[in-house]
PDB file of N, CA and C in Angstrom:
ATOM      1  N   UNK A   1      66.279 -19.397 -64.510  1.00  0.00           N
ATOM      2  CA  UNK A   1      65.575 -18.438 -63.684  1.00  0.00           C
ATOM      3  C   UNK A   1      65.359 -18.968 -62.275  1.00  0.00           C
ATOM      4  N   UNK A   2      64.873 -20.421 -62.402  1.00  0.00           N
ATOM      5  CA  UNK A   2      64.964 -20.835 -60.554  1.00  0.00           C
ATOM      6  C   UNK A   2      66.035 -20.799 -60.183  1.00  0.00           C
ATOM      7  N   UNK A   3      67.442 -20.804 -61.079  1.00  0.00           N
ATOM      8  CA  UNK A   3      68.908 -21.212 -60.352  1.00  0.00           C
ATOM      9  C   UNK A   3      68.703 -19.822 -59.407  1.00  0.00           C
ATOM     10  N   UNK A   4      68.622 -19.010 -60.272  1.00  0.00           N
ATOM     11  CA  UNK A   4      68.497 -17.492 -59.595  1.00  0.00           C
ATOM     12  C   UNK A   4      68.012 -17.105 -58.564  1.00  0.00           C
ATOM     13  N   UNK A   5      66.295 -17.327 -58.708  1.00  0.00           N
ATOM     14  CA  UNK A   5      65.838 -17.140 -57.108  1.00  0.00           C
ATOM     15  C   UNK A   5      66.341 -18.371 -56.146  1.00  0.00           C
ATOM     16  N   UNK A   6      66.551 -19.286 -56.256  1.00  0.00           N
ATOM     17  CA  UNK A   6      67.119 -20.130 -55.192  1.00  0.00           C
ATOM     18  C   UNK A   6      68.219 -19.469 -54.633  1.00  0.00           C
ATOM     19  N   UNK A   7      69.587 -18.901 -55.850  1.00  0.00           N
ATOM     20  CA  UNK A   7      70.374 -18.438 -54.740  1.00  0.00           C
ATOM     21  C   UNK A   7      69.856 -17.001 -54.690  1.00  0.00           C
ATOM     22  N   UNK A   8      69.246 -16.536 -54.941  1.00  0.00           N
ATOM     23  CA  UNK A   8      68.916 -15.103 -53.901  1.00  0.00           C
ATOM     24  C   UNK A   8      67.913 -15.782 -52.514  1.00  0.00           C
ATOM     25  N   UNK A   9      67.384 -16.358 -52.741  1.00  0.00           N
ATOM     26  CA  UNK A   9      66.756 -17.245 -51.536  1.00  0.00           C
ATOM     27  C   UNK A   9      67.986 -17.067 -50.183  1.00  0.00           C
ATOM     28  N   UNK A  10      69.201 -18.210 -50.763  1.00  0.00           N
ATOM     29  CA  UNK A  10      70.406 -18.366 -50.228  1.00  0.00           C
ATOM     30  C   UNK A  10      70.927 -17.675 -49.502  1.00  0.00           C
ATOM     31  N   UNK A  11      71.592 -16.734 -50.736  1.00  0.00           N
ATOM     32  CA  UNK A  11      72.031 -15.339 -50.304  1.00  0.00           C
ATOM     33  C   UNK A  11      71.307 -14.888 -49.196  1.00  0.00           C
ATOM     34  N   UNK A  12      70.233 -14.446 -49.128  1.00  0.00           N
ATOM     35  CA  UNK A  12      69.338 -14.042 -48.018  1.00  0.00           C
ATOM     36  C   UNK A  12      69.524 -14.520 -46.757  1.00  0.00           C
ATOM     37  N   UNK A  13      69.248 -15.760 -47.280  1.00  0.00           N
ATOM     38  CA  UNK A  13      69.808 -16.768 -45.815  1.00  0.00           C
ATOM     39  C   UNK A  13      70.361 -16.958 -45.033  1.00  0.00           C
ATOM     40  N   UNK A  14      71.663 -16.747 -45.754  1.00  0.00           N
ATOM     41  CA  UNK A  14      73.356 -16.490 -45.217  1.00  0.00           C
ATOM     42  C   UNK A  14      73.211 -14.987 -44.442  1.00  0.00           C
ATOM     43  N   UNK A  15      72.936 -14.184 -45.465  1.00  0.00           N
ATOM     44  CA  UNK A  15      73.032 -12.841 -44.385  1.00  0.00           C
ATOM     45  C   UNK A  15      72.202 -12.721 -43.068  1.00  0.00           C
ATOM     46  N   UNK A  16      70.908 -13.289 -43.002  1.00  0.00           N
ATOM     47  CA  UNK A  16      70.294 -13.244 -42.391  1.00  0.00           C
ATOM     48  C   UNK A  16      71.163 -13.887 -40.838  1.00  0.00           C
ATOM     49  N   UNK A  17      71.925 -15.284 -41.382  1.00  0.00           N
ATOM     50  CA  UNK A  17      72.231 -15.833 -40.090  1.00  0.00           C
ATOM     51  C   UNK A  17      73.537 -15.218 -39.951  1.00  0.00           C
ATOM     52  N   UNK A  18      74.479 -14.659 -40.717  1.00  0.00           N
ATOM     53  CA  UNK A  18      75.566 -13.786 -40.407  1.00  0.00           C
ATOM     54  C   UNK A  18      74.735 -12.830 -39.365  1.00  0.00           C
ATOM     55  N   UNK A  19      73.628 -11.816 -39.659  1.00  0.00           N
ATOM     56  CA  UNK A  19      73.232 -10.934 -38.467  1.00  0.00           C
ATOM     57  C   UNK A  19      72.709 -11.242 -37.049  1.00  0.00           C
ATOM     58  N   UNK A  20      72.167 -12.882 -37.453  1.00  0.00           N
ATOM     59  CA  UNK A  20      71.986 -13.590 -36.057  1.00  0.00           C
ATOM     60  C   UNK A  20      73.209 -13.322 -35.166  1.00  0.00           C
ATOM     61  N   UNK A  21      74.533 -13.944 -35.914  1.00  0.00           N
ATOM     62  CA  UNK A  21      75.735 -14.525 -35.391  1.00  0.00           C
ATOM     63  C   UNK A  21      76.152 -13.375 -34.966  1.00  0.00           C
ATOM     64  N   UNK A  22      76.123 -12.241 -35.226  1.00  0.00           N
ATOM     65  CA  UNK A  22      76.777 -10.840 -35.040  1.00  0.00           C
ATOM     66  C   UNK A  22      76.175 -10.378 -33.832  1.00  0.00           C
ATOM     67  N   UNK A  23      74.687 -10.578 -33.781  1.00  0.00           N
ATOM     68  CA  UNK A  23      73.968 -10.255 -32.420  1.00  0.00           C
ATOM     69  C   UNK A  23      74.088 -10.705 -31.310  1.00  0.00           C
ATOM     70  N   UNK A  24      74.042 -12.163 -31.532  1.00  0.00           N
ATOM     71  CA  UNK A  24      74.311 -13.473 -30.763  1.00  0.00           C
ATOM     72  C   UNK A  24      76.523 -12.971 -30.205  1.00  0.00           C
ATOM     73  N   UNK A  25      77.247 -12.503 -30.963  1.00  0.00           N
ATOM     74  CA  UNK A  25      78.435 -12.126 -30.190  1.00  0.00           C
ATOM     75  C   UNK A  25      78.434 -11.585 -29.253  1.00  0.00           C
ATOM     76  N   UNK A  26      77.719  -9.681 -30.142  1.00  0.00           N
ATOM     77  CA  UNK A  26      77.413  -8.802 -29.204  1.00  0.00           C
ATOM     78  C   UNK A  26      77.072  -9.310 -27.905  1.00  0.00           C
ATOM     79  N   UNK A  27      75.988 -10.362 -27.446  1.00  0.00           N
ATOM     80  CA  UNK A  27      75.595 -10.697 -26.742  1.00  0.00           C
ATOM     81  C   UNK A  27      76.056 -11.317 -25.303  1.00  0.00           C
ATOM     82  N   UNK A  28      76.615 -12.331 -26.159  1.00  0.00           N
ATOM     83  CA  UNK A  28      77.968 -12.950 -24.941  1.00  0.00           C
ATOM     84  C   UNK A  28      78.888 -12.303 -24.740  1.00  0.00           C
ATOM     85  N   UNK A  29      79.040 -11.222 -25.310  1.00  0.00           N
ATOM     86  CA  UNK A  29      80.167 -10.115 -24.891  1.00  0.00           C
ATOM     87  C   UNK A  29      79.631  -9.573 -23.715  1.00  0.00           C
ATOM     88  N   UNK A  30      78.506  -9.310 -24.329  1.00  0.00           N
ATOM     89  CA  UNK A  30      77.810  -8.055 -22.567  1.00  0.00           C
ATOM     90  C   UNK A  30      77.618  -8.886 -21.270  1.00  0.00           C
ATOM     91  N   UNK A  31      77.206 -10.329 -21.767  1.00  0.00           N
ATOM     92  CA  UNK A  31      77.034 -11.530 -20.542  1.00  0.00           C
ATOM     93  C   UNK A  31      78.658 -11.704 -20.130  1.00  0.00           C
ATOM     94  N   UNK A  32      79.806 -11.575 -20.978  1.00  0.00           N
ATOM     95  CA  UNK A  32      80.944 -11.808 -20.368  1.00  0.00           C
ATOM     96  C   UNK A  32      81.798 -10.542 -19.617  1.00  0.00           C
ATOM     97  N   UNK A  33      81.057  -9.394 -19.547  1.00  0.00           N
ATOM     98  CA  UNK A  33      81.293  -8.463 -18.865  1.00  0.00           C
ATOM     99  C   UNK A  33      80.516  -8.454 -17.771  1.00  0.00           C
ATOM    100  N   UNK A  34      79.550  -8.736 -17.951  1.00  0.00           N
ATOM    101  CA  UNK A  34      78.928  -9.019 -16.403  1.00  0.00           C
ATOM    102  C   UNK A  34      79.482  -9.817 -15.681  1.00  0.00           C
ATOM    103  N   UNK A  35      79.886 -11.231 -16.245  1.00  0.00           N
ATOM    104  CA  UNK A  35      80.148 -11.916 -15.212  1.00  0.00           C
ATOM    105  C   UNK A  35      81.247 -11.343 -14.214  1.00  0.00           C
ATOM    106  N   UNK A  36      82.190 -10.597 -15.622  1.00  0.00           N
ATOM    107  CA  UNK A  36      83.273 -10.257 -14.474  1.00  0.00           C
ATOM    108  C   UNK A  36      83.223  -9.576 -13.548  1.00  0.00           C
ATOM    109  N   UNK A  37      82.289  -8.455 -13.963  1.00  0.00           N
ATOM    110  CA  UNK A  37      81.483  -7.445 -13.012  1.00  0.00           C
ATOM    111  C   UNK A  37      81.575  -7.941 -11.473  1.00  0.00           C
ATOM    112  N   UNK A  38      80.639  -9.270 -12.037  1.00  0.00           N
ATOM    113  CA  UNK A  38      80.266  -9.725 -10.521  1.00  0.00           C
ATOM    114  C   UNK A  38      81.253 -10.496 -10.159  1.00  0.00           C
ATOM    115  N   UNK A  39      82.176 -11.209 -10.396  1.00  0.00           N
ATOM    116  CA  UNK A  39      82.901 -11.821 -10.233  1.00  0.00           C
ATOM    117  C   UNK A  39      84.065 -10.863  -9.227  1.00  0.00           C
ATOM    118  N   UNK A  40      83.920  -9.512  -9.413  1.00  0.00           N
ATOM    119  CA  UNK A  40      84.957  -8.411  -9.341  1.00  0.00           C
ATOM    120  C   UNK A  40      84.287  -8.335  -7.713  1.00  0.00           C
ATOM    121  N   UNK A  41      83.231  -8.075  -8.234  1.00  0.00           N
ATOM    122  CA  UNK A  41      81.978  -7.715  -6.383  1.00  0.00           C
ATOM    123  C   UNK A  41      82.355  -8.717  -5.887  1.00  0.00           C
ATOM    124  N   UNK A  42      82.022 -10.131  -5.801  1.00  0.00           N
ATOM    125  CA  UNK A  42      82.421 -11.142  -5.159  1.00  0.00           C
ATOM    126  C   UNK A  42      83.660 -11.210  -4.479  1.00  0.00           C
ATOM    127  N   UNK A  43      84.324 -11.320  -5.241  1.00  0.00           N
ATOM    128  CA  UNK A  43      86.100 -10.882  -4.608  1.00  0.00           C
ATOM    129  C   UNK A  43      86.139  -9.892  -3.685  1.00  0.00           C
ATOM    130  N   UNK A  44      85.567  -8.866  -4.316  1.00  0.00           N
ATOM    131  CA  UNK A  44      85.753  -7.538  -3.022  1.00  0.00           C
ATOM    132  C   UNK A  44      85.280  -8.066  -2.053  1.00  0.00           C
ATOM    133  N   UNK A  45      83.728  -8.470  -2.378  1.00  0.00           N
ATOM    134  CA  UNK A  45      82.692  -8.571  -0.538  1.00  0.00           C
ATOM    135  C   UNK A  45      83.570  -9.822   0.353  1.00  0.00           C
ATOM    136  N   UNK A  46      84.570 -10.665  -0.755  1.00  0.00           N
ATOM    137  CA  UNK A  46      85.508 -12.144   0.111  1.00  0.00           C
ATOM    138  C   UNK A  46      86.650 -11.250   0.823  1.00  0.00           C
ATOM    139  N   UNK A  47      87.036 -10.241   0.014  1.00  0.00           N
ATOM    140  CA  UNK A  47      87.982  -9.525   1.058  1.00  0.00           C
ATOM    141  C   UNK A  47      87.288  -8.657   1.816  1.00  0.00           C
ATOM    142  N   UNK A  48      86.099  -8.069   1.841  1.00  0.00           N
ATOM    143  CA  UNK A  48      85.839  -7.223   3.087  1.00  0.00           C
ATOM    144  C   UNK A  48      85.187  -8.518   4.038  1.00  0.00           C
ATOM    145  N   UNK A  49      84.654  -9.287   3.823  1.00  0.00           N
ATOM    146  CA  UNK A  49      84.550 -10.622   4.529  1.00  0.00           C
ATOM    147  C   UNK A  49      85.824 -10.784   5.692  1.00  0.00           C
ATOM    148  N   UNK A  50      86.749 -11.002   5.338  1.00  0.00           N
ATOM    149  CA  UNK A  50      87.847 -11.879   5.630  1.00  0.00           C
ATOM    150  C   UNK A  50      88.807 -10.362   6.522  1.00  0.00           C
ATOM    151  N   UNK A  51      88.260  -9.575   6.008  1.00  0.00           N
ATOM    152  CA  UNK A  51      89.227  -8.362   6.950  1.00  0.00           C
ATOM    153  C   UNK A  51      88.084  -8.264   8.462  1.00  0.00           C
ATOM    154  N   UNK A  52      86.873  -8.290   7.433  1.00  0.00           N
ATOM    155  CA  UNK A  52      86.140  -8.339   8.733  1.00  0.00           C
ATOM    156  C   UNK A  52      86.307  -9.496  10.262  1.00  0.00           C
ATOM    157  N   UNK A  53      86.215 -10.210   9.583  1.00  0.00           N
ATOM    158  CA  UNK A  53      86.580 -11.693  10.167  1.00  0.00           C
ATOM    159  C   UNK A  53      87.600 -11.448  11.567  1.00  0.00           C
ATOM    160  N   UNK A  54      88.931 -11.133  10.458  1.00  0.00           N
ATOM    161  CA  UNK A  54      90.229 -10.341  11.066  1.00  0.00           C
ATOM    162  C   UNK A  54      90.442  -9.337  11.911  1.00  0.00           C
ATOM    163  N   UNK A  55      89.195  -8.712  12.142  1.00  0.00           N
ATOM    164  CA  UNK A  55      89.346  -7.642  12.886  1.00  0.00           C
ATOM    165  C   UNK A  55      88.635  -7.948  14.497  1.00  0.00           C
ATOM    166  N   UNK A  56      87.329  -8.851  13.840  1.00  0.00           N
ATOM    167  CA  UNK A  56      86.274  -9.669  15.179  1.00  0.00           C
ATOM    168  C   UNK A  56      87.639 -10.427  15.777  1.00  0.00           C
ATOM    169  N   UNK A  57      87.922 -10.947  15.147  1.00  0.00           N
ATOM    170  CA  UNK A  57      88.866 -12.402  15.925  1.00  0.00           C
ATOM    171  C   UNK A  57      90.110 -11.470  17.141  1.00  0.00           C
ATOM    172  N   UNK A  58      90.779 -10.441  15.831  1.00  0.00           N
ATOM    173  CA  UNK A  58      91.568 -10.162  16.899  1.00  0.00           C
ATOM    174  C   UNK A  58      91.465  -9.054  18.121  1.00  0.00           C
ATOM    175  N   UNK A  59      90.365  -7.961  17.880  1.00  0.00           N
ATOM    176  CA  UNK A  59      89.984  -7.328  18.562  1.00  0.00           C
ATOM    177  C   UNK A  59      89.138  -7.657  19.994  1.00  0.00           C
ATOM    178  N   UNK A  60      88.043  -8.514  19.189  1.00  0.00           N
ATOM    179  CA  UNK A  60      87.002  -8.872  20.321  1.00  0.00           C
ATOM    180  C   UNK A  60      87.377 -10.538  20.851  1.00  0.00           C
ATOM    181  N   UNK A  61      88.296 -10.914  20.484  1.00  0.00           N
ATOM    182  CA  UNK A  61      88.923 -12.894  20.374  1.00  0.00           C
ATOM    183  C   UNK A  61      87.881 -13.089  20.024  1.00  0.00           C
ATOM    184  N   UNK A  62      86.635 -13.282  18.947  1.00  0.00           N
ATOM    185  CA  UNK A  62      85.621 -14.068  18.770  1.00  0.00           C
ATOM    186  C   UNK A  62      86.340 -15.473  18.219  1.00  0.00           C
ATOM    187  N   UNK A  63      85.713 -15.954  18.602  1.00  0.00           N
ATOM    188  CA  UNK A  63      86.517 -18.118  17.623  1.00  0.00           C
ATOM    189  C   UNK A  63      86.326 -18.130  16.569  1.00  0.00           C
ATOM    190  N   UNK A  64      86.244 -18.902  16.137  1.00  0.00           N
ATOM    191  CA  UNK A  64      85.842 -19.627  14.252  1.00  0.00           C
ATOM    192  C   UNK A  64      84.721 -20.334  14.636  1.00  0.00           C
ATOM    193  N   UNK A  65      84.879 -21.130  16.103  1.00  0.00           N
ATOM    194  CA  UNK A  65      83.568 -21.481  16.496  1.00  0.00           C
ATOM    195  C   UNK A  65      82.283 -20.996  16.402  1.00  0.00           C
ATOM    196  N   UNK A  66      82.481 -19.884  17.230  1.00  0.00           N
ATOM    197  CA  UNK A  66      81.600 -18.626  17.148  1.00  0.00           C
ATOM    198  C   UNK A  66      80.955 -18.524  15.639  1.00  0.00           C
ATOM    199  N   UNK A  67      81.938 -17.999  15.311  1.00  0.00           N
ATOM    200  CA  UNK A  67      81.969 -17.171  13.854  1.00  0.00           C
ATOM    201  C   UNK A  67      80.809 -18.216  13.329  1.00  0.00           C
ATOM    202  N   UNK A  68      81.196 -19.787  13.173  1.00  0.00           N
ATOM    203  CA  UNK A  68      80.853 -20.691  11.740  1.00  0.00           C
ATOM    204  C   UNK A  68      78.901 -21.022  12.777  1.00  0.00           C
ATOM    205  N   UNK A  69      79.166 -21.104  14.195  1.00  0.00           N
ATOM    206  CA  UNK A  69      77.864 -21.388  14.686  1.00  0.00           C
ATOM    207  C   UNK A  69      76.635 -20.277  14.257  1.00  0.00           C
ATOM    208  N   UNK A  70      77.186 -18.854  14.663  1.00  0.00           N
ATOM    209  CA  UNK A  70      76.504 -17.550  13.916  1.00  0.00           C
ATOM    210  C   UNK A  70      76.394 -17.804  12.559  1.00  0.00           C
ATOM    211  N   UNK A  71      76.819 -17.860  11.663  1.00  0.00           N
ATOM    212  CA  UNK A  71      76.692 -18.332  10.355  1.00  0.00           C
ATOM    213  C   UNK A  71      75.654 -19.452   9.757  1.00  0.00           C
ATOM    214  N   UNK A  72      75.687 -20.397  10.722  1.00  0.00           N
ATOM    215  CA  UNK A  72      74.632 -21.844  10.524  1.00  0.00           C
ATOM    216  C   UNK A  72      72.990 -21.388  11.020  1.00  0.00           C
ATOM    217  N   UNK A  73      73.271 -20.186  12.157  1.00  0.00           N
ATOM    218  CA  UNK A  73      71.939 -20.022  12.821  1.00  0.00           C
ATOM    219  C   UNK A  73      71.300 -18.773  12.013  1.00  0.00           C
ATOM    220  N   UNK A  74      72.154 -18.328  10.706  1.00  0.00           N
ATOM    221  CA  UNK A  74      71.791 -17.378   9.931  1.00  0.00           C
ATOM    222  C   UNK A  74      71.134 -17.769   8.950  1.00  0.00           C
ATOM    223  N   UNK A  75      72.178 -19.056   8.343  1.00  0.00           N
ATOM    224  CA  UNK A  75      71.776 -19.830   7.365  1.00  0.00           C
ATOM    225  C   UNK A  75      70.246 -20.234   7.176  1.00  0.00           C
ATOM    226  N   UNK A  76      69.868 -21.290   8.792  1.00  0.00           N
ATOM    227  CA  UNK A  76      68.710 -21.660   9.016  1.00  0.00           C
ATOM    228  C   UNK A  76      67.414 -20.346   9.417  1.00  0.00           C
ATOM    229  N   UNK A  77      67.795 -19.383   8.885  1.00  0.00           N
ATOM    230  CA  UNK A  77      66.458 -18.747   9.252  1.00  0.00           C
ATOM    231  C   UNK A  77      65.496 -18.830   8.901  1.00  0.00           C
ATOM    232  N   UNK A  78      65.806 -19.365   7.457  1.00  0.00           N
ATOM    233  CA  UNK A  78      64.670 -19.393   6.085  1.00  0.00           C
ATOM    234  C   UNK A  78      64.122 -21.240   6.154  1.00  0.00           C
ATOM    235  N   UNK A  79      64.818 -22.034   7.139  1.00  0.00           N
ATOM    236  CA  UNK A  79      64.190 -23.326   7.121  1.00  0.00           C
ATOM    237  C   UNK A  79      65.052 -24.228   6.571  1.00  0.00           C
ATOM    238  N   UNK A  80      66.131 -23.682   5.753  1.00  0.00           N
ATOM    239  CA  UNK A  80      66.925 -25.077   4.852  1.00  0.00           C
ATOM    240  C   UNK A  80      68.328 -24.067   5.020  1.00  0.00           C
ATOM    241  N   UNK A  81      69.439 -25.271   5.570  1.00  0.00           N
ATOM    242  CA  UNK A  81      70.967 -25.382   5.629  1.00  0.00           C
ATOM    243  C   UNK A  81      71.006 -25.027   4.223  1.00  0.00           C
ATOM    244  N   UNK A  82      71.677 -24.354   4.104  1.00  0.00           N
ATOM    245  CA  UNK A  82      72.040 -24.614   2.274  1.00  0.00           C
ATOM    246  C   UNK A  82      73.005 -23.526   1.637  1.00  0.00           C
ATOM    247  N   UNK A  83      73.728 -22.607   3.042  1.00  0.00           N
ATOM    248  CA  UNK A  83      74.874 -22.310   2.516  1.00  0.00           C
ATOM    249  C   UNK A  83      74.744 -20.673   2.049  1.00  0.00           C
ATOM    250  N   UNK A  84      73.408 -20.186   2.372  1.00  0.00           N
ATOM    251  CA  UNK A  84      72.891 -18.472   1.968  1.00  0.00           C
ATOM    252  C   UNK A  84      71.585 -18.393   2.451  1.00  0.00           C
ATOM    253  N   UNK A  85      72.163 -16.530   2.368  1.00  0.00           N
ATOM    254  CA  UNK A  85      70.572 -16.121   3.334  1.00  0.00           C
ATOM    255  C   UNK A  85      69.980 -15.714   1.610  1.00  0.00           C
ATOM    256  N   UNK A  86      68.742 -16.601   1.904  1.00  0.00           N
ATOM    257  CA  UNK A  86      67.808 -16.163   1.130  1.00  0.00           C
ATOM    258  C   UNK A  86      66.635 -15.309   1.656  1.00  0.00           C
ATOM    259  N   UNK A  87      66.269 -14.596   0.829  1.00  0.00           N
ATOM    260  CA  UNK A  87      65.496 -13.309   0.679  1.00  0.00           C
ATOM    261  C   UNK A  87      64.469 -13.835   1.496  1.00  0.00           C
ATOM    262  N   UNK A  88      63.921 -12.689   2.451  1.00  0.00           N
ATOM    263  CA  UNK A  88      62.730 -12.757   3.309  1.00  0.00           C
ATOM    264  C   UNK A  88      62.008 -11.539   2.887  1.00  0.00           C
ATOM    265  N   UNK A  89      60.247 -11.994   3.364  1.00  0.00           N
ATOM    266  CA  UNK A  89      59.540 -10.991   3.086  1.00  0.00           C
ATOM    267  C   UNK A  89      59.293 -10.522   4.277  1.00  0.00           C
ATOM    268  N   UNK A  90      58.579  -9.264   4.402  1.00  0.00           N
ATOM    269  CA  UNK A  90      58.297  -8.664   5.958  1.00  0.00           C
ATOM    270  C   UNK A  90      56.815  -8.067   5.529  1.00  0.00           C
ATOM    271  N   UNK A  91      56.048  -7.772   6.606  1.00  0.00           N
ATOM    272  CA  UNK A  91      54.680  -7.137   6.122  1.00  0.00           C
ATOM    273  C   UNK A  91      54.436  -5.326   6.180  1.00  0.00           C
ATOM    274  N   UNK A  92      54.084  -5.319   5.672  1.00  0.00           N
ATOM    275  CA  UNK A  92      53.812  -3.867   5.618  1.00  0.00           C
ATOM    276  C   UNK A  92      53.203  -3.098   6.743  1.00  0.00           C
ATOM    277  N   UNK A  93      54.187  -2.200   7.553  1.00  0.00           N
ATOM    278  CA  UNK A  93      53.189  -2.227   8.749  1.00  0.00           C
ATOM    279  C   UNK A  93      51.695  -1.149   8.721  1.00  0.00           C
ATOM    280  N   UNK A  94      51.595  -0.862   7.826  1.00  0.00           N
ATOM    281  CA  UNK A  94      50.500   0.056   6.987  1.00  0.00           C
ATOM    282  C   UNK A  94      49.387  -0.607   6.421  1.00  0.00           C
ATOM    283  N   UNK A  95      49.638  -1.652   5.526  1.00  0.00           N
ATOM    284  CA  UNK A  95      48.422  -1.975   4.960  1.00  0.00           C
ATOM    285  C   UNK A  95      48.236  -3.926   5.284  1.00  0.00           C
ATOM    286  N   UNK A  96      49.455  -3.906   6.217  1.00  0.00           N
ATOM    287  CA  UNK A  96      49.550  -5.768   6.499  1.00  0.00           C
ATOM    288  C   UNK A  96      50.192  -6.518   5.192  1.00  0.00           C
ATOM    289  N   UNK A  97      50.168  -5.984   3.821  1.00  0.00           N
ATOM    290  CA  UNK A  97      50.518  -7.102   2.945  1.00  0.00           C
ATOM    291  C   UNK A  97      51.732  -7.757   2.935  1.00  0.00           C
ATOM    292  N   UNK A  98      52.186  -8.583   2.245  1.00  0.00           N
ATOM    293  CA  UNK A  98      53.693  -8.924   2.288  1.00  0.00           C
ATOM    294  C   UNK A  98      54.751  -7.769   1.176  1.00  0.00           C
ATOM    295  N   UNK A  99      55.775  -7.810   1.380  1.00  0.00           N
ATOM    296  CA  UNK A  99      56.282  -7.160   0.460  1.00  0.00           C
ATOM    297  C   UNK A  99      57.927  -7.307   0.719  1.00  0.00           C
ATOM    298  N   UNK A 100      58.493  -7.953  -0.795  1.00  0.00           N
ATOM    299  CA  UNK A 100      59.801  -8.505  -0.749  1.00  0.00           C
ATOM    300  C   UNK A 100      61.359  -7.656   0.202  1.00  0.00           C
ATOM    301  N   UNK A 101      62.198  -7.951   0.208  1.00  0.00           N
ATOM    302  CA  UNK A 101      62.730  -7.335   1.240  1.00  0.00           C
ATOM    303  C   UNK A 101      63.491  -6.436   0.085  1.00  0.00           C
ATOM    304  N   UNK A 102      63.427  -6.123  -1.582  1.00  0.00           N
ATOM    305  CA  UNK A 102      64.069  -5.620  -2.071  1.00  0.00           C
ATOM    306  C   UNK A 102      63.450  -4.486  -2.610  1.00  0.00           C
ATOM    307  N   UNK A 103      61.979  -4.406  -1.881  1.00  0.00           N
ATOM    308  CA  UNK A 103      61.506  -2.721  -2.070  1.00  0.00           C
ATOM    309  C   UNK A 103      61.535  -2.178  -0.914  1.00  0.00           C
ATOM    310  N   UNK A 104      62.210  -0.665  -0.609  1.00  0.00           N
ATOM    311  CA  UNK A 104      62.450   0.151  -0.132  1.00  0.00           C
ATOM    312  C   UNK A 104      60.968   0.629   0.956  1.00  0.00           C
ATOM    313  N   UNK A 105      60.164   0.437  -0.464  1.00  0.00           N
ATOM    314  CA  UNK A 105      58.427   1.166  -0.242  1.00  0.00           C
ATOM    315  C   UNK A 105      57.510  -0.084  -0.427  1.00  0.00           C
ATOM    316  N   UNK A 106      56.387  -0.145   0.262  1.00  0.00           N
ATOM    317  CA  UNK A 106      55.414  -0.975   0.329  1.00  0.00           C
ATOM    318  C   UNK A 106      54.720  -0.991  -1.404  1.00  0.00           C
ATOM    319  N   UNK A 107      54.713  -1.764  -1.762  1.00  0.00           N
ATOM    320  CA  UNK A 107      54.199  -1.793  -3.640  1.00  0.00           C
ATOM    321  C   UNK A 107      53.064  -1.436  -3.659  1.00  0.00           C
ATOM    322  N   UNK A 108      52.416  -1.460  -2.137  1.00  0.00           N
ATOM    323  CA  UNK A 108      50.590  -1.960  -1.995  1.00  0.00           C
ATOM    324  C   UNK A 108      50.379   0.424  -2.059  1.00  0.00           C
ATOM    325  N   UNK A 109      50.594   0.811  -1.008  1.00  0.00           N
ATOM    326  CA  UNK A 109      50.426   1.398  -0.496  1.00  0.00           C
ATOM    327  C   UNK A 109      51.533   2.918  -0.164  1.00  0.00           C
ATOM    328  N   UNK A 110      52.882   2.480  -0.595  1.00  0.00           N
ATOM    329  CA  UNK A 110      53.880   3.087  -0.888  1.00  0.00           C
ATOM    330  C   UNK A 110      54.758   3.543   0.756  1.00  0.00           C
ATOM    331  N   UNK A 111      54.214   2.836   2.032  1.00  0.00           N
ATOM    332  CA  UNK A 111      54.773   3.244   3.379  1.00  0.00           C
ATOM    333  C   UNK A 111      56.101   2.486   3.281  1.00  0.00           C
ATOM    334  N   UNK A 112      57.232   3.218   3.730  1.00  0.00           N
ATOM    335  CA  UNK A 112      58.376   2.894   3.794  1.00  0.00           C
ATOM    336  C   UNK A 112      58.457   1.467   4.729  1.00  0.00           C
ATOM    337  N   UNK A 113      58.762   0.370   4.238  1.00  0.00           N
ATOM    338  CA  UNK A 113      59.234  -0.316   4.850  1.00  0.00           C
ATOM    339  C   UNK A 113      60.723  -0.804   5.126  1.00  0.00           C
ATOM    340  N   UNK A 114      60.657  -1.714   6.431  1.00  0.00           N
ATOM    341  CA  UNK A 114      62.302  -1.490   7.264  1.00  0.00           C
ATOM    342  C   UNK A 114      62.557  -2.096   6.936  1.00  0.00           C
ATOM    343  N   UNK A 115      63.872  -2.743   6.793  1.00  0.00           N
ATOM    344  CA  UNK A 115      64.095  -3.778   6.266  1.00  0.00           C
ATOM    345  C   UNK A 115      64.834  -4.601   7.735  1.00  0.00           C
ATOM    346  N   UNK A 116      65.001  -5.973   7.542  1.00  0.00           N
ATOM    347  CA  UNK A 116      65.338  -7.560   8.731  1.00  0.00           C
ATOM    348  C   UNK A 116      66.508  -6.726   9.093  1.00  0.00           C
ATOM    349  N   UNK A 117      67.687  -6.586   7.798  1.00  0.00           N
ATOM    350  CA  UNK A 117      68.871  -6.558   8.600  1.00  0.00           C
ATOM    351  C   UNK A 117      69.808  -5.532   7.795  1.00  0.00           C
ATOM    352  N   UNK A 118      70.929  -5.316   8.023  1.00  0.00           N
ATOM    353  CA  UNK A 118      71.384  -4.106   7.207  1.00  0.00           C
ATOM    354  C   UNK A 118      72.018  -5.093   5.656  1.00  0.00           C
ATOM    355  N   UNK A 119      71.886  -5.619   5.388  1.00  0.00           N
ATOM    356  CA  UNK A 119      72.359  -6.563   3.935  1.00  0.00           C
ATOM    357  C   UNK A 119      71.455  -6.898   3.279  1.00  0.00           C
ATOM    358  N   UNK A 120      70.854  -6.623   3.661  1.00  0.00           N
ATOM    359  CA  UNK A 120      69.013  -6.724   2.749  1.00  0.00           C
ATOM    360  C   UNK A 120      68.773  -5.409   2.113  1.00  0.00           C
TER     361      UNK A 120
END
C-alpha cells in the first residue's frame, strides 16, 4: 500500500514538472520573439540612422567630425559618456512636479506635457 501512494506521490510529481517545463517553453518562445522583434527595430532605426547620416553628409557636407562631436555633446547631457541618451525628466509646467519623459500627461495633474526632443 505505501509502494502505491509513493508512486502516485511520483506520478504527481512528474506531471507536475512536465507542466512547469511546458510553461517554462511557452515562455522562452514569447521572450524569443521579442527579441527578434526588437532586434528587427534595431536594424531598421541602424538603417534609417545611416541613410540619415547619408543624406546630412551629402546634401549639407556635414563631417563625421561634426556628426561624432554632436553625438558626444548628446551623450553628455545626462552627466556620464556612456554611449546613450538616457531618459530625462522635465517638470510639469502646471503643478511644478517632475514627470518622466515617457508620459504624454502630467501623472500629478493630467496637463499635457512637452517633451526635450522629438525621440523622447
Amino acid at each position: 500500500m505505501i509502494e502505491f501512494l509513493w508512486d502516485l506521490h511520483q506520478e504527481k510529481g512528474i506531471s507536475e514538472a512536465k507542466s512547469d517545463a511546458s510553461s517554462a517553453k511557452d515562455e522562452v518562445s514569447r521572450h524569443n520573439d521579442r527579441v527578434r522583434e526588437l532586434e528587427f527595430s534595431l536594424h531598421r532605426m541602424a538603417l534609417a540612422s545611416q541613410a540619415m547620416w547619408e543624406l546630412l553628409r551629402t546634401r549639407l557636407g556635414v563631417t563625421e567630425e561634426e556628426l561624432l562631436a554632436t553625438m558626444k555633446e548628446i551623450d553628455l547631457r545626462d552627466g556620464k559618456l556612456d554611449g546613450r541618451m538616457s531618459a530625462q525628466v522635465t517638470k510639469c509646467p502646471q503643478c511644478q512636479r517632475t514627470v518622466g519623459n515617457r508620459h504624454a500627461r502630467c501623472i500629478y495633474c493630467g496637463t499635457t506635457v512637452s517633451k526635450p526632443h522629438v525621440f523622447q
